[in-house]
C-alpha atoms as a PDB file:
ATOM      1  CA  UNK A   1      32.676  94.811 -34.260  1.00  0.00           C
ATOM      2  CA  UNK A   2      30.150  93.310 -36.207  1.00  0.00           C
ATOM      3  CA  UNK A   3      30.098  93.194 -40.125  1.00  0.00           C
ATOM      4  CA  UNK A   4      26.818  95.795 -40.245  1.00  0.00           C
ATOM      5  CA  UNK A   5      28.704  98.200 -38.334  1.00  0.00           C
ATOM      6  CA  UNK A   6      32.099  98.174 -40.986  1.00  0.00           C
ATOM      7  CA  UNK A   7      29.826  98.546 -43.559  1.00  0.00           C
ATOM      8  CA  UNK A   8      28.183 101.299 -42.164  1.00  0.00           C
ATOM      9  CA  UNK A   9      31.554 103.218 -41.277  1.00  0.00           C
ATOM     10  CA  UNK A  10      32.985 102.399 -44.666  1.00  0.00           C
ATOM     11  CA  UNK A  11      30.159 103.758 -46.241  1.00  0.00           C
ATOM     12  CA  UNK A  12      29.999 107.076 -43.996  1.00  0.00           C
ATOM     13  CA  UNK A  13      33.486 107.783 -44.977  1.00  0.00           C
ATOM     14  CA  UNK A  14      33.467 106.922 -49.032  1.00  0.00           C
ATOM     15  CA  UNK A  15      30.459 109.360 -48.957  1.00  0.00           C
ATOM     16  CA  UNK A  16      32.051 111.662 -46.651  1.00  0.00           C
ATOM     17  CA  UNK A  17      35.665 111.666 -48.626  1.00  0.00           C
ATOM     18  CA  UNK A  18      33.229 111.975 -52.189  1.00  0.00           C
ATOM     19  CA  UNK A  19      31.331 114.725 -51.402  1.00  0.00           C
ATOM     20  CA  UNK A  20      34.245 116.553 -50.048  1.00  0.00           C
ATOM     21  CA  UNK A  21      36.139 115.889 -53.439  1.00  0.00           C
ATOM     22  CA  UNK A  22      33.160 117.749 -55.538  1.00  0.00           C
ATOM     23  CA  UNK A  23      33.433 120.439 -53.142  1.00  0.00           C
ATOM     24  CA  UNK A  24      37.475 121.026 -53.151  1.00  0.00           C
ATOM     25  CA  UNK A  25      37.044 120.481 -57.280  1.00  0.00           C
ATOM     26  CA  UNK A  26      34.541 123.117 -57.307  1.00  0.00           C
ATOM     27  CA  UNK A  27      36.779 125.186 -55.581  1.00  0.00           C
ATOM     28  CA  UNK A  28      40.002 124.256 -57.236  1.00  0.00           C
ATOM     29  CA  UNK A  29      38.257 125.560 -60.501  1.00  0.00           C
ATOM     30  CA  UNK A  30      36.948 129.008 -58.972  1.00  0.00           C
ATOM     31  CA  UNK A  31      41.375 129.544 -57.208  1.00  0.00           C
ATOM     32  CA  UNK A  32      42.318 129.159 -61.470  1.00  0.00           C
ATOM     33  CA  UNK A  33      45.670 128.051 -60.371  1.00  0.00           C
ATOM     34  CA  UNK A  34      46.687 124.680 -60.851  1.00  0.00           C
ATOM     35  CA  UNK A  35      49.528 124.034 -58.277  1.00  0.00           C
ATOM     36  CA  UNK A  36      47.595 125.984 -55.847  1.00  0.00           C
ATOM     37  CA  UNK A  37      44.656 123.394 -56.229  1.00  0.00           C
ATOM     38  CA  UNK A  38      46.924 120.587 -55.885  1.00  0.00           C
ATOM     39  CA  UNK A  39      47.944 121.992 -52.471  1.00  0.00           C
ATOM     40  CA  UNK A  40      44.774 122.704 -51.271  1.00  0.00           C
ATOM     41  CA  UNK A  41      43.281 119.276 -52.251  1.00  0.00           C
ATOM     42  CA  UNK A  42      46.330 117.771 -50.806  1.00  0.00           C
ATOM     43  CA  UNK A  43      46.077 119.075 -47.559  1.00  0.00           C
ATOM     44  CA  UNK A  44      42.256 118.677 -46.960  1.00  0.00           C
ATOM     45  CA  UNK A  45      42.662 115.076 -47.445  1.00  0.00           C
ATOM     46  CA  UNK A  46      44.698 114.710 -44.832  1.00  0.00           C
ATOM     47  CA  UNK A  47      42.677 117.262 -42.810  1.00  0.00           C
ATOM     48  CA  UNK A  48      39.758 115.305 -43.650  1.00  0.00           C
ATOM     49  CA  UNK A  49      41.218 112.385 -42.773  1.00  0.00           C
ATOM     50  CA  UNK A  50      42.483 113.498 -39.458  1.00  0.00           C
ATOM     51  CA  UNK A  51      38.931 114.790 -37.927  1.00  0.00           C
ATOM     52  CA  UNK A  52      36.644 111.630 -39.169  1.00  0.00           C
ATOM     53  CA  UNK A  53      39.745 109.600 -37.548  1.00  0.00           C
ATOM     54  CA  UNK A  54      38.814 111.530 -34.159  1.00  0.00           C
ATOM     55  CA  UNK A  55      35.247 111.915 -35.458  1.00  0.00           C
ATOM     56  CA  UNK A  56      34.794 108.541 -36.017  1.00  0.00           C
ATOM     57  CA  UNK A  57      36.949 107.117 -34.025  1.00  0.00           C
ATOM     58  CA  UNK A  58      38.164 104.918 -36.929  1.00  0.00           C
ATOM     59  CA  UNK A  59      41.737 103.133 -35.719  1.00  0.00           C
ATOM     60  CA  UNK A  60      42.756 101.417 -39.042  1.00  0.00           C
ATOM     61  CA  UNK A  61      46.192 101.202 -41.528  1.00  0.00           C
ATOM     62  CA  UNK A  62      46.544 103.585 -44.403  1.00  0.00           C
ATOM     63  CA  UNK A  63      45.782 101.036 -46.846  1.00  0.00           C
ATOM     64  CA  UNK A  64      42.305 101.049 -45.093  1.00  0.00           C
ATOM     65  CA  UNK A  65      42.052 105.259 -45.600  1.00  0.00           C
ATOM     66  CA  UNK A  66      43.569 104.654 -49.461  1.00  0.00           C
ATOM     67  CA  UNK A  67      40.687 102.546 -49.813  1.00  0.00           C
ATOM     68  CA  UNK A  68      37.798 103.534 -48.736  1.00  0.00           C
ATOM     69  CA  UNK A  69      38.302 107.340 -49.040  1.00  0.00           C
ATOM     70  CA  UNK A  70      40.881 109.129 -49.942  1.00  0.00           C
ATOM     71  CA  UNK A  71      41.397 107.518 -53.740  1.00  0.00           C
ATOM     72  CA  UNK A  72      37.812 108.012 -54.238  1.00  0.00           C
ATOM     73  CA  UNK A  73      38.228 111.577 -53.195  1.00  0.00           C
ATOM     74  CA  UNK A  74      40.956 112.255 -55.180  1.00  0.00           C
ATOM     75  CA  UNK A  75      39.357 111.208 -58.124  1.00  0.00           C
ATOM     76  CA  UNK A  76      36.204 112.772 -57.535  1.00  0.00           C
ATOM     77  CA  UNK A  77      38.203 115.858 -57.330  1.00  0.00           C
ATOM     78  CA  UNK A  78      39.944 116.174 -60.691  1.00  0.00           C
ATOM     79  CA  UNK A  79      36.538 114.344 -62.279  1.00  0.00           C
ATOM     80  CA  UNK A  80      34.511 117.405 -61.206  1.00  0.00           C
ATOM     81  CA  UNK A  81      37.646 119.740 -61.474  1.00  0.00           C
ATOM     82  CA  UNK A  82      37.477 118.514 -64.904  1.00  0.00           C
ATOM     83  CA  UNK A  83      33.793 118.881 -65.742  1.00  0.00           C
ATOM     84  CA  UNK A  84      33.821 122.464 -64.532  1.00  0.00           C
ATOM     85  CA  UNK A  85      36.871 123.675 -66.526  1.00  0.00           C
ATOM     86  CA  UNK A  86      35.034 122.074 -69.686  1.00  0.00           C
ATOM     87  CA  UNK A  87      31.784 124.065 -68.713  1.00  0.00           C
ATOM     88  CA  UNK A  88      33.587 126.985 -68.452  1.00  0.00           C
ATOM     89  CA  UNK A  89      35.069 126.967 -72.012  1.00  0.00           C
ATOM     90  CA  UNK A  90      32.306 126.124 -73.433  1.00  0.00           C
END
């Protein structure tokens, strides 16, 4: 595998595992229950995970995932989480 090609598959999947975090912390803010997000956001990153794994066909450690998706999404998701609970008080 050449280094253009990691690039391009690390990319696809930080932009992949980002976008799905502002969509799950839109969501988590529309549920209004807190644990209930958790779970939800929980379990889509793994789903998530799972399918561009297949998708993909991505055969790397977890400390690859952790990397160069699933921390991103997770903090994409309470960022945006966030930003819409403070719009909504407003």
């Amino acid at each position: 595998m050449g280094l253009k090609s990691y690039f391009d598959r690390d990319l696809r999947t930080s932009v992949i595992f980002a976008i799905a975090g502002i969509i799950i912390g839109y969501v988590s803010f529309l549920m209004n229950n807190s644990l209930l997000s958790l779970v939800i956001a929980i379990v889509v990153a793994g789903a998530l995970k799972a399918v561009m794994q297949r998708g993909l066909q991505i055969k790397e450690d977890m400390k690859w995932w952790l990397g160069s998706g699933i921390v991103l999404y997770i903090f994409m998701w309470f960022v945006f989480w966030t930003i819409f609970y403070n719009l909504a008080i407003v």
